[in-house]
Protein backbone atom coordinates (compact mmCIF):
# COMPACT_ATOMS: atom_id res chain seq x y z
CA UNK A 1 -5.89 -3.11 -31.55
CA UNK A 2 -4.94 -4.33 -27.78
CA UNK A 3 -5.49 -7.89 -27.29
CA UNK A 4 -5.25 -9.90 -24.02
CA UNK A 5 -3.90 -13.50 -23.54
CA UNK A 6 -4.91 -15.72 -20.68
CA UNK A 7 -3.17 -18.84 -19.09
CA UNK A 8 -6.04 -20.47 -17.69
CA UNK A 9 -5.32 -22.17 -14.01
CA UNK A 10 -7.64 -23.41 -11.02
CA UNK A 11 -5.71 -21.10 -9.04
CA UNK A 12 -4.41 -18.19 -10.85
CA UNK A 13 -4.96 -16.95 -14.37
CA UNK A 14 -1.60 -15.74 -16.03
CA UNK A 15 -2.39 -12.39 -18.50
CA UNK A 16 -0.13 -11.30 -21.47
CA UNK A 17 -0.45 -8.07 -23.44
CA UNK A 18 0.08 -6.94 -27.10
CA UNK A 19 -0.26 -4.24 -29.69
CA UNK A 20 -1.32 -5.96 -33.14
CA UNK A 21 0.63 -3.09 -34.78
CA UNK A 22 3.71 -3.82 -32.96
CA UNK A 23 3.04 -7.90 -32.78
CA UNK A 24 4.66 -8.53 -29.10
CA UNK A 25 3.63 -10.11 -26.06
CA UNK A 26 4.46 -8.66 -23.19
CA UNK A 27 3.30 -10.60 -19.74
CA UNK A 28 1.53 -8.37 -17.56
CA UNK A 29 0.82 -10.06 -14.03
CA UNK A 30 -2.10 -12.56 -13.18
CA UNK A 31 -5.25 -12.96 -11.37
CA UNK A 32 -6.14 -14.94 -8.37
CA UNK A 33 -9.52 -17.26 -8.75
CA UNK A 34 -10.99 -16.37 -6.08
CA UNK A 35 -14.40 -15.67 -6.91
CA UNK A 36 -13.07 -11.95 -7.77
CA UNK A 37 -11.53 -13.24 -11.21
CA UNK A 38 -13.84 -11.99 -13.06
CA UNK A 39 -13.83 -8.47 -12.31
CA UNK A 40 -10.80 -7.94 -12.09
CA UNK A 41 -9.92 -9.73 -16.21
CA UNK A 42 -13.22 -7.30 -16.92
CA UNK A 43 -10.83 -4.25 -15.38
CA UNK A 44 -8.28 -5.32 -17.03
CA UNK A 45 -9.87 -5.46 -20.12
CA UNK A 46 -11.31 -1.65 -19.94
CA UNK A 47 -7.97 -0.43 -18.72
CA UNK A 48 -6.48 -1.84 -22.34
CA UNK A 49 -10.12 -0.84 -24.33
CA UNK A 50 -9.95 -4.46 -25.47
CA UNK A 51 -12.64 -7.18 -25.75
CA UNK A 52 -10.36 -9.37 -27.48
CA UNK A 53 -8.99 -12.37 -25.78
CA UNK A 54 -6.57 -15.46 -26.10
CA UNK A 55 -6.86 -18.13 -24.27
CA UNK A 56 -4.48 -21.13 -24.36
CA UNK A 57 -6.22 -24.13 -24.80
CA UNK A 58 -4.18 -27.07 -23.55
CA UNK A 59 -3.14 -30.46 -25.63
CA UNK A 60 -0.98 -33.67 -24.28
CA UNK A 61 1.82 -34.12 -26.11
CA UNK A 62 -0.42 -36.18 -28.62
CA UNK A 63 -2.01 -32.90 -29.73
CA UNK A 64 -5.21 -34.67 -27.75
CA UNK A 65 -7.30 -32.32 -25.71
CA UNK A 66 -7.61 -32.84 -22.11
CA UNK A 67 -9.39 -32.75 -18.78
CA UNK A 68 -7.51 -28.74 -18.38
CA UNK A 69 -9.20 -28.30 -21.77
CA UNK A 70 -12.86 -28.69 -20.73
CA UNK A 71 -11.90 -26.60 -18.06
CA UNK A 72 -10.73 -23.67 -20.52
CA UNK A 73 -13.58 -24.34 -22.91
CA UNK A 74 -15.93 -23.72 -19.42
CA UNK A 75 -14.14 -20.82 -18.03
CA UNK A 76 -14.53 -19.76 -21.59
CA UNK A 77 -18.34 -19.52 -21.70
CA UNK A 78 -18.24 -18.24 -18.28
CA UNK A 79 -16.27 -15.41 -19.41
CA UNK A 80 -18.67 -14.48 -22.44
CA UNK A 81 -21.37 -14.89 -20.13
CA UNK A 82 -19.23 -11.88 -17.86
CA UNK A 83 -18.18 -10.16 -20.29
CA UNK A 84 -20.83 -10.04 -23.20
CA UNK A 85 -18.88 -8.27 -26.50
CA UNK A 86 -15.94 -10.43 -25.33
CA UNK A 87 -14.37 -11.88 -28.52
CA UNK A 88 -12.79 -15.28 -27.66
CA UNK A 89 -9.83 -17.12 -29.66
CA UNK A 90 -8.76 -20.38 -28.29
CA UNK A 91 -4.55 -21.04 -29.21
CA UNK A 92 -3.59 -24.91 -28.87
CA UNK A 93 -0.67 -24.98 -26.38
CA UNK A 94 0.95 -27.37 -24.55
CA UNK A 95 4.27 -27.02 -22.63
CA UNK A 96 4.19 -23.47 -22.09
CA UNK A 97 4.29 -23.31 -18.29
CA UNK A 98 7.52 -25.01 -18.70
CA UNK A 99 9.19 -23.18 -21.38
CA UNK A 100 7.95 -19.99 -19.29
CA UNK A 101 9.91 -21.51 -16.34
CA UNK A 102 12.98 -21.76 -18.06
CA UNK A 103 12.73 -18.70 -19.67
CA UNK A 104 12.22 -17.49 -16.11
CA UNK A 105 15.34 -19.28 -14.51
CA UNK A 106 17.55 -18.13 -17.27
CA UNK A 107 17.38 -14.12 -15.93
CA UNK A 108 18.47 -15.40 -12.61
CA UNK A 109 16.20 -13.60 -10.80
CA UNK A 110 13.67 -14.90 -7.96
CA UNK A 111 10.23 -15.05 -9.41
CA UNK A 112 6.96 -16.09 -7.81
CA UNK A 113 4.19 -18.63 -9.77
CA UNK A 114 1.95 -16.28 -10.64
CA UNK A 115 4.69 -14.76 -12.79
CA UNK A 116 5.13 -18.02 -14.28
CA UNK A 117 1.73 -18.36 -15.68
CA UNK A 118 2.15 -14.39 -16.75
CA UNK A 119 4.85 -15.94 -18.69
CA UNK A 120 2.95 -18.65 -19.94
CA UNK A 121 0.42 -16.47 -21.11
CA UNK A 122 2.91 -14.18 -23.16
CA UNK A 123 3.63 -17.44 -25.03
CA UNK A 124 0.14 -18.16 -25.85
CA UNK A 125 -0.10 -15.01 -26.84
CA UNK A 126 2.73 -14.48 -28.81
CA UNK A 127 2.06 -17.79 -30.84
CA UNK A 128 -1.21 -16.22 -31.64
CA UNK A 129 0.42 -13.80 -33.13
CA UNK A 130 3.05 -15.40 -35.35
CA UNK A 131 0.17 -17.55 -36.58
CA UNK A 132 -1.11 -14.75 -38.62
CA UNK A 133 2.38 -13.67 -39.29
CA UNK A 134 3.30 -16.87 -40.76
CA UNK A 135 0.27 -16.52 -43.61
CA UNK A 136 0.95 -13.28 -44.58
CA UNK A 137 -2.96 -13.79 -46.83
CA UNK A 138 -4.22 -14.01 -43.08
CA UNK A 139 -4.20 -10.22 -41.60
CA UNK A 140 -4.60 -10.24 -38.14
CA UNK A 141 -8.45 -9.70 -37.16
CA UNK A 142 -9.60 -6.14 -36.29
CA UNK A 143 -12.25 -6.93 -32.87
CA UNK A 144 -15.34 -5.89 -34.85
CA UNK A 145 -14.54 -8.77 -37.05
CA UNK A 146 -14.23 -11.32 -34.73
CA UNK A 147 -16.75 -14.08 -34.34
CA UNK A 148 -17.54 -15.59 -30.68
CA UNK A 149 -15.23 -19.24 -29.83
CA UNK A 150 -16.59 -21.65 -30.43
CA UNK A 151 -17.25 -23.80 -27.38
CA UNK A 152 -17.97 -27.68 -29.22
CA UNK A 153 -15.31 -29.15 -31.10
CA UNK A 154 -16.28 -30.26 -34.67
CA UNK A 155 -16.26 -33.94 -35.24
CA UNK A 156 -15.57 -34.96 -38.28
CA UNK A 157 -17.05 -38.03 -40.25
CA UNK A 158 -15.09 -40.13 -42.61
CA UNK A 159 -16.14 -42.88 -44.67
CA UNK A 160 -13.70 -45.54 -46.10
CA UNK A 161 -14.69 -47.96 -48.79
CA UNK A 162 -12.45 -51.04 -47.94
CA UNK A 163 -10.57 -51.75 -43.94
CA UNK A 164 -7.51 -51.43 -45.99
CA UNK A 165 -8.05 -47.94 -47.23
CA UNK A 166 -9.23 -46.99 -43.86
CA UNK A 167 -6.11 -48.47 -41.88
CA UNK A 168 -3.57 -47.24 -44.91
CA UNK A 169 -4.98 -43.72 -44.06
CA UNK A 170 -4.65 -43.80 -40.42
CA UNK A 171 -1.29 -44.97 -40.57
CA UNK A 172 -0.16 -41.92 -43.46
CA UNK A 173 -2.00 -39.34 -41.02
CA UNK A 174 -0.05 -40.70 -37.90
CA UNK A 175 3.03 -40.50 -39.99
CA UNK A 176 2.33 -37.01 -41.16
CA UNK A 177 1.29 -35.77 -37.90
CA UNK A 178 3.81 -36.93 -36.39
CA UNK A 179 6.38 -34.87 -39.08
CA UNK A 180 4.46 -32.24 -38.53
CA UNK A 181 4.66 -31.78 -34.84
CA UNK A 182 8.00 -32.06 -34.99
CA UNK A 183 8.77 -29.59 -37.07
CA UNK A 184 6.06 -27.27 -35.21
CA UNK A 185 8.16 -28.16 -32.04
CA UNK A 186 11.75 -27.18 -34.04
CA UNK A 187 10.27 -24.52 -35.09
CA UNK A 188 8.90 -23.25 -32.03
CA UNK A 189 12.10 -24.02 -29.81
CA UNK A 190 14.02 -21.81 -32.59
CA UNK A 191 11.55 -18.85 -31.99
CA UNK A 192 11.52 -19.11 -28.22
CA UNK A 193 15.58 -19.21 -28.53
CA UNK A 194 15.20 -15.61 -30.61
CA UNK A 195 12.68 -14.35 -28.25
CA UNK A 196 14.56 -15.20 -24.98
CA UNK A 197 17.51 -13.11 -26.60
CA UNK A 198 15.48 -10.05 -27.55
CA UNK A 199 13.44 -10.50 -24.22
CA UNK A 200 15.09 -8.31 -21.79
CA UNK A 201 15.26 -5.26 -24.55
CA UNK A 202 11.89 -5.02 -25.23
CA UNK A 203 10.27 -5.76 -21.78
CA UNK A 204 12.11 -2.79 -20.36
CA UNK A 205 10.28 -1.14 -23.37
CA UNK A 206 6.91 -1.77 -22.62
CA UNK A 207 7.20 -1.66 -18.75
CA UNK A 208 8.30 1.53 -19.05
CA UNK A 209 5.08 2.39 -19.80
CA UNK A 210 2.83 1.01 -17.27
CA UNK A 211 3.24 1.35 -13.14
CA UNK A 212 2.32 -0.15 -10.26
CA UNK A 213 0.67 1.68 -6.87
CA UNK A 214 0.24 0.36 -3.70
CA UNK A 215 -2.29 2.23 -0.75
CA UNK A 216 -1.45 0.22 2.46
CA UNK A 217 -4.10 -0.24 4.75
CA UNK A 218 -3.77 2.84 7.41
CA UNK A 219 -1.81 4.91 4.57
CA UNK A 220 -3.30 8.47 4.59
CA UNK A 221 -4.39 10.93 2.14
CA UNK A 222 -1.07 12.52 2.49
CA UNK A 223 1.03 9.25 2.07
CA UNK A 224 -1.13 8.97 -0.88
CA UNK A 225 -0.28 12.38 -2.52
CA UNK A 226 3.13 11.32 -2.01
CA UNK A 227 3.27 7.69 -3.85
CA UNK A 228 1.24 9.40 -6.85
CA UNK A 229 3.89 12.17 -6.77
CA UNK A 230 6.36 9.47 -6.93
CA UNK A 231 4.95 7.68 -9.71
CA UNK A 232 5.31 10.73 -11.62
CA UNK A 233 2.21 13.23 -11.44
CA UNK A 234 2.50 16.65 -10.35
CA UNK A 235 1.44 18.46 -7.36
CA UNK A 236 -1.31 19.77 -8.90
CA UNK A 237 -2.31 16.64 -10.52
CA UNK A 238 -2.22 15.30 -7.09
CA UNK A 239 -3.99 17.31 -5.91
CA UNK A 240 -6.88 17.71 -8.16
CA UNK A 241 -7.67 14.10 -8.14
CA UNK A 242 -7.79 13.63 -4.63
CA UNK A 243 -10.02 16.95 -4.06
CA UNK A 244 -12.16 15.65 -7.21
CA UNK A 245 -15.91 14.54 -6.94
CA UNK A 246 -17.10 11.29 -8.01
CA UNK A 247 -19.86 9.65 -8.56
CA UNK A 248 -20.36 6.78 -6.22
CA UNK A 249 -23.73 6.44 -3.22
CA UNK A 250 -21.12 5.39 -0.82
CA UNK A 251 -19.21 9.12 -0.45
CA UNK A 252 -22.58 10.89 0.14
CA UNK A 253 -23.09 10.16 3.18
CA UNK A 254 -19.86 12.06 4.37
CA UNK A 255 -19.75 16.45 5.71
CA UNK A 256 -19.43 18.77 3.67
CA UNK A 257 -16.13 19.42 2.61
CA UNK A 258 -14.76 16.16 3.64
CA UNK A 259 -11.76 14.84 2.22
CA UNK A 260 -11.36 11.23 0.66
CA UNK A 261 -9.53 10.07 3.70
CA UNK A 262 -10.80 6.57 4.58
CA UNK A 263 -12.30 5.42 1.43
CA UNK A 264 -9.38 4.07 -0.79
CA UNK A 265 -9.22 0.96 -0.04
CA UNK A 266 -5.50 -0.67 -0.15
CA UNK A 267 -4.95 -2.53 -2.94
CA UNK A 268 -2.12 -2.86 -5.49
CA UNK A 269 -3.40 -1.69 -9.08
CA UNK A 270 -1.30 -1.11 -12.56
CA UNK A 271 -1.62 1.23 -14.70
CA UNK A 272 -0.42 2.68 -18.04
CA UNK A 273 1.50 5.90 -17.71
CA UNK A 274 -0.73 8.34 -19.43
CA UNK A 275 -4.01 7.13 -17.33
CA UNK A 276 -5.15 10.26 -15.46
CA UNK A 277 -4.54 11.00 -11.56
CA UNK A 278 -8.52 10.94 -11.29
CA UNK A 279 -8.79 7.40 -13.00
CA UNK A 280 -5.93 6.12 -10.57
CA UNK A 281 -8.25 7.23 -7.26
CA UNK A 282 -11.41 6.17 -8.78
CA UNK A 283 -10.00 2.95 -8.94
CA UNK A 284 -9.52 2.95 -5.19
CA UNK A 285 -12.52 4.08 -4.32
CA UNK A 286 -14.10 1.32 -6.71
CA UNK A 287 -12.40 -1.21 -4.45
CA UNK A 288 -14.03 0.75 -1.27
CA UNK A 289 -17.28 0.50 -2.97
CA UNK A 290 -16.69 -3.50 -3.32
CA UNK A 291 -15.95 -3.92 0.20
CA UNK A 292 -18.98 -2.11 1.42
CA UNK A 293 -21.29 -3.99 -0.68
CA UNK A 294 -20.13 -7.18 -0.44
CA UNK A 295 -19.71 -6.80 3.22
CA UNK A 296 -23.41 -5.33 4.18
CA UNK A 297 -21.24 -2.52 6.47
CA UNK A 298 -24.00 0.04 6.10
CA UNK A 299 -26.50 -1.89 7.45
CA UNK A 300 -23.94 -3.51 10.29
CA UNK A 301 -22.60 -0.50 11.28
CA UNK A 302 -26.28 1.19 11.61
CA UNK A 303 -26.44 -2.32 14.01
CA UNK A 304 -23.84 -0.84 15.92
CA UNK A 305 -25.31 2.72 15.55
CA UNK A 306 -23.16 4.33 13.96
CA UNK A 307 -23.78 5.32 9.88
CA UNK A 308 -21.58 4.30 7.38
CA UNK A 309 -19.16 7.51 7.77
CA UNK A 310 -19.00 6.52 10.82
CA UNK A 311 -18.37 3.12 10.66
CA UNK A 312 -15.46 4.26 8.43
CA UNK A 313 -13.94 6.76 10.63
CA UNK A 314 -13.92 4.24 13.42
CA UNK A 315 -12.15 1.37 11.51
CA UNK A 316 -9.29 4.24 10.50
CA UNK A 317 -8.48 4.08 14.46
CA UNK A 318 -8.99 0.59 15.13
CA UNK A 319 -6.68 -0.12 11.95
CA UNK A 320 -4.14 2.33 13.64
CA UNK A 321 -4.93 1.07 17.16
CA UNK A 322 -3.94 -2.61 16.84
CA UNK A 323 -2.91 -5.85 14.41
CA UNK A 324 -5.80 -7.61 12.50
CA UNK A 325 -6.34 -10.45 15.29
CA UNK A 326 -7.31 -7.91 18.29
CA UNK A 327 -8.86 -5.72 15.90
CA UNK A 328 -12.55 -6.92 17.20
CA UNK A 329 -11.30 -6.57 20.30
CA UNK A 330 -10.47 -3.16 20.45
CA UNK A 331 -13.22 -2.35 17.96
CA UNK A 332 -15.45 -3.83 20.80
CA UNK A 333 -13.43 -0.87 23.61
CA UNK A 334 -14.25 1.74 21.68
CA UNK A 335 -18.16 0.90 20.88
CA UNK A 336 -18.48 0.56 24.67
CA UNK A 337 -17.00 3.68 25.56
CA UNK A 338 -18.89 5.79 23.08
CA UNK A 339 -21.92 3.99 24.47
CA UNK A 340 -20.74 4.77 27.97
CA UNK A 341 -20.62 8.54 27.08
CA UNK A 342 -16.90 8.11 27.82
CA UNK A 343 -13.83 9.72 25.91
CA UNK A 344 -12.26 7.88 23.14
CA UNK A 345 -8.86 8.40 24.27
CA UNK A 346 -7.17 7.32 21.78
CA UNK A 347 -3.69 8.27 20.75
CA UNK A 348 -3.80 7.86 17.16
CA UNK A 349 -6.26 10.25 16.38
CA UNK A 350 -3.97 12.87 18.30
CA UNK A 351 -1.17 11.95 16.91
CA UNK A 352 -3.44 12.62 13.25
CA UNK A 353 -4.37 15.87 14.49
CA UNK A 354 -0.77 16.95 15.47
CA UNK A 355 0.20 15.98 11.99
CA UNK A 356 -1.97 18.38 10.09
CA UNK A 357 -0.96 21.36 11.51
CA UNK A 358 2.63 20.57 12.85
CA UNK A 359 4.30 17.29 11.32
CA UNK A 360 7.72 18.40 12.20
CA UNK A 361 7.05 18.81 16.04
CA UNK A 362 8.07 22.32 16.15
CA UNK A 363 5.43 22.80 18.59
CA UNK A 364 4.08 20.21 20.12
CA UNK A 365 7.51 19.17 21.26
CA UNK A 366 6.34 16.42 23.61
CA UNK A 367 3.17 14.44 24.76
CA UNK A 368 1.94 16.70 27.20
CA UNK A 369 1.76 19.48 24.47
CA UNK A 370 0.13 17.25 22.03
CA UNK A 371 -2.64 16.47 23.91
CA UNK A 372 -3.39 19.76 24.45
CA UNK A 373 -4.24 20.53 20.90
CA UNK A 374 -7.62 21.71 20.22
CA UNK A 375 -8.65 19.84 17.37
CA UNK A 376 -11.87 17.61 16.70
CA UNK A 377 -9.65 14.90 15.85
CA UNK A 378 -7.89 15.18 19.58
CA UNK A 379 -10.19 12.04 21.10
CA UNK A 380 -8.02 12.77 24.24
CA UNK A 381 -9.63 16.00 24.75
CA UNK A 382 -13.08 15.79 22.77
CA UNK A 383 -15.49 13.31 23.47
CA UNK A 384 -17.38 11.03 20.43
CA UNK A 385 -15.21 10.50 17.37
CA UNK A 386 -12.57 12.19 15.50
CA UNK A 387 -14.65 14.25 12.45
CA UNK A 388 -13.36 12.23 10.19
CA UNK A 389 -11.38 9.09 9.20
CA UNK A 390 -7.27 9.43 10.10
CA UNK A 391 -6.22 6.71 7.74
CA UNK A 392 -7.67 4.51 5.11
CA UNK A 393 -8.87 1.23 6.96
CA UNK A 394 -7.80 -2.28 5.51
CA UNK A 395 -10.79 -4.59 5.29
CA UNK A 396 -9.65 -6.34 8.51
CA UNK A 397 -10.57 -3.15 10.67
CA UNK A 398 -13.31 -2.38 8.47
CA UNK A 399 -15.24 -5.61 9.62
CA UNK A 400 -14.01 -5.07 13.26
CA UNK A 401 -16.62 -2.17 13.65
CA UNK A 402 -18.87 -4.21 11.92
CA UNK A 403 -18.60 -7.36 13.86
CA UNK A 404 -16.55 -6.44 17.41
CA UNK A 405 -15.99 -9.13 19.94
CA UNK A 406 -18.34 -10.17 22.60
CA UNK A 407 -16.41 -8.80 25.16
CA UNK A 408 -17.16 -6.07 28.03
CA UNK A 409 -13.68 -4.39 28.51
CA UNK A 410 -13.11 -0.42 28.85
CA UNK A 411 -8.78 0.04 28.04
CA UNK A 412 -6.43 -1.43 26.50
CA UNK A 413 -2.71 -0.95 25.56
CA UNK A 414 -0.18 -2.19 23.54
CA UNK A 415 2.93 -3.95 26.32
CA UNK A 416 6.49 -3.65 25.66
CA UNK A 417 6.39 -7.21 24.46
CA UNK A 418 3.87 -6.39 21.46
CA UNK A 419 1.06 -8.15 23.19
CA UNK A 420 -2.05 -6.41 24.12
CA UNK A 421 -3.62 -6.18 27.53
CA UNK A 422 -7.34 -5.49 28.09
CA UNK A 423 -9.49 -4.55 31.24
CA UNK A 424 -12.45 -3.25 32.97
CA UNK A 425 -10.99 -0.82 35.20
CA UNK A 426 -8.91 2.43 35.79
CA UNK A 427 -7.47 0.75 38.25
CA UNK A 428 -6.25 -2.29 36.26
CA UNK A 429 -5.76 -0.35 33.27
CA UNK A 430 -3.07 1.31 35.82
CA UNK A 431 -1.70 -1.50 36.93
CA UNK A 432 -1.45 -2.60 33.12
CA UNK A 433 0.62 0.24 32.46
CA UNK A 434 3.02 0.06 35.19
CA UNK A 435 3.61 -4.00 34.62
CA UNK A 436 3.96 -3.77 30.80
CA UNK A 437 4.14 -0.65 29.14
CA UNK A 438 7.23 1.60 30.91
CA UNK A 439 8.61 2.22 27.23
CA UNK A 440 6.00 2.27 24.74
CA UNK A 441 3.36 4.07 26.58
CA UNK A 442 5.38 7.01 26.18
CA UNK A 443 6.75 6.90 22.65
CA UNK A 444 6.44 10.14 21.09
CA UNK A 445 3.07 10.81 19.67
């Protein structure tokens, strides 16, 4: 059985793996709160078929519970409130963010917070597990035999027939609490010690079989194909999974024959190594179909009358065309031109076309050739949009078509200096282009 650990923070949640056949706890990355958290533990979750979960509860150094407690024992209702056959154990802890530190610092290698609290988390988790270890009668719980946390502590009653009984047993339970805790705490340094020495060995282990891929906002289907090919799938594998259909309202609105380009949205995801090349892009398109929703694009881009595959298409060339903060901008040039009946013009998309048929330049050996090529991506030559999406837009550009600027301009370029220059006329668009862009107005396309 796969179980998950959490380190519960107000600003990211640490997660730790194991195998209750092999008994180790692996740390695994975290999760920003950010509204998102809970999707993305639920994801998690299905991507290890567990719904069983640790979650460190946090003590003072008393063994009292705290105000980070009530926050656990909340986020823990919340989460069977998300998750419904979510199976809850709650681990006392206390310390572990610092003892993950150290562990941490002792590699000598940079590390960020988050990986901290995925640290953290792998401590939890792994005193979980030696809990059942140490009481060998105790087997560790399959998930179907797990009972829901419970969320109020127990208070317990006692009665005491004199004030000197009473105050004799407070003091014998201080004493023996105290002897206990310290022994807990030996015993627990000792184990950490053993771990920290074994560490390295059997991370390399388990993170051999898991791997992380990143789609970059404006990465194409072909840059794609090439990162899955990388992470160790086959051509065909490849492939298949981008030509695949799925199931999701979004994609229907798109030609015949269309290819996925434009809908994966770019996002970092990890996966185990065996997960199929079709589970990997429905992932993507998953986080596509969260952005659209979330957003309302369909029914702002129908504002800005275009439908939602075209919407998409145009947010591939704004994300191509310019950096997030003038992405409204030129969002707003290209709405007014295909309003004005006017070309597109706009080099990416020929560049795109060029690329299918000739990436190596053996033809089109210069500009003037490329815009010659007669392709329905060539904005330079066609008018309206390309026929599809040339990249897959981030959600910056994605909102850009949704929401452009309030502006009125007709060009725009990128100078020499990186900054970009708008106006209403030929004429200045000219002038533009002679006064700031001698170099990269004539980069190869």
């Amino acid at each position: 059985m796969k179980i998950l650990a959490l380190d519960v923070g107000e600003k990211r949640i640490g997660v730790a793996k194991a195998d209750s056949s092999t008994r180790i706890a692996v740390p695994v990355g975290f999760v920003e709160v950010d509204g998102s958290e809970w999707q993305e533990i639920a994801r998690i979750a299905r991507l290890n078929s567990t719904n069983f979960f640790v979650l460190g509860l946090p003590r003072s150094n008393e063994g009292n519970e705290t105000a980070q407690s009530v926050y656990v024992r909340n986020f823990a209702k919340t989460l069977v409130e998300k998750i419904p056959d979510a199976k809850i154990r709650l681990q006392d802890e206390s310390l572990t963010s610092v003892v993950a530190e150290e562990r941490l610092k002792s590699r000598k290698k940079s590390y960020e917070k988050g990986e901290i609290d995925a640290e953290a988390a792998s401590i939890i988790l792994q005193d979980f597990l030696e809990s059942f270890r140490a009481d060998s009668t105790e087997p560790l719980p399959e998930s179907d035999k797990i009972d829901k946390v419970k969320l109020k502590t127990k208070k317990a009653k006692h009665k005491m027939k004199t004030t000197t009984k009473w105050i004799s047993g407070v003091v014998i339970l201080v004493i023996l609490g105290l002897t206990i805790t310290g022994v807990a705490l030996f015993i627990r340094d000792q184990r950490y010690k053993e771990y920290a020495e074994q560490f390295a060995e059997i991370e390399s282990q388990m993170e051999a079989d898991v791997f992380d891929l990143t789609i970059r906002p404006g990465e194409t289907i072909s840059e794609v194909k090439k990162s899955l090919i990388e992470v160790g799938y086959s051509t065909e594998e490849a492939d298949a999974a981008l030509n695949a259909n799925y199931n999701f309202a979004f994609l229907q609105g798109r030609p015949e024959g269309a290819s996925l380009e434009g809908y994966l949205y770019g996002e970092t995801h990890q996966f185990y190594g065996d997960t199929p090349a079709t589970e990997v892009i429905e992932t993507y398109l998953k986080g596509m179909e969260k952005v659209i929703t979330e957003n309302d694009l369909e029914a702002k881009y129908a504002a800005q009358g275009l439908s939602l595959y075209e919407g998409i298409t145009l947010a591939s060339v704004v994300q191509k065309e310019a950096p997030a903060p003038e992405m409204p901008t030129v969002a707003q040039v290209f709405l007014t031109r295909l309003a004005y009946g006017m070309l597109l013009g706009s080099d990416v998309t020929v560049s795109y076309a060029v690329d299918m048929v000739d990436p190596d330049r053996q033809t089109y050996v210069d500009n003037q050739a490329a815009l010659t090529i007669d392709s329905c991506y060539n904005t330079r030559l066609y008018a309206g949009l390309p026929c599809g999406p040339i990249s897959n837009p981030g959600l910056a550009a994605l909102l850009a078509v949704a929401e452009p600027s309030d502006t009125a301009y007709l060009y725009f370029l990128t100078g020499d200096d990186g900054v970009m220059y708008y106006s209403y006329t030929e004429a200045e668009h000219i002038q533009n282009i002679y006064s700031h862009c001698q170099n990269l107005c004539n980069v190869s396309l």
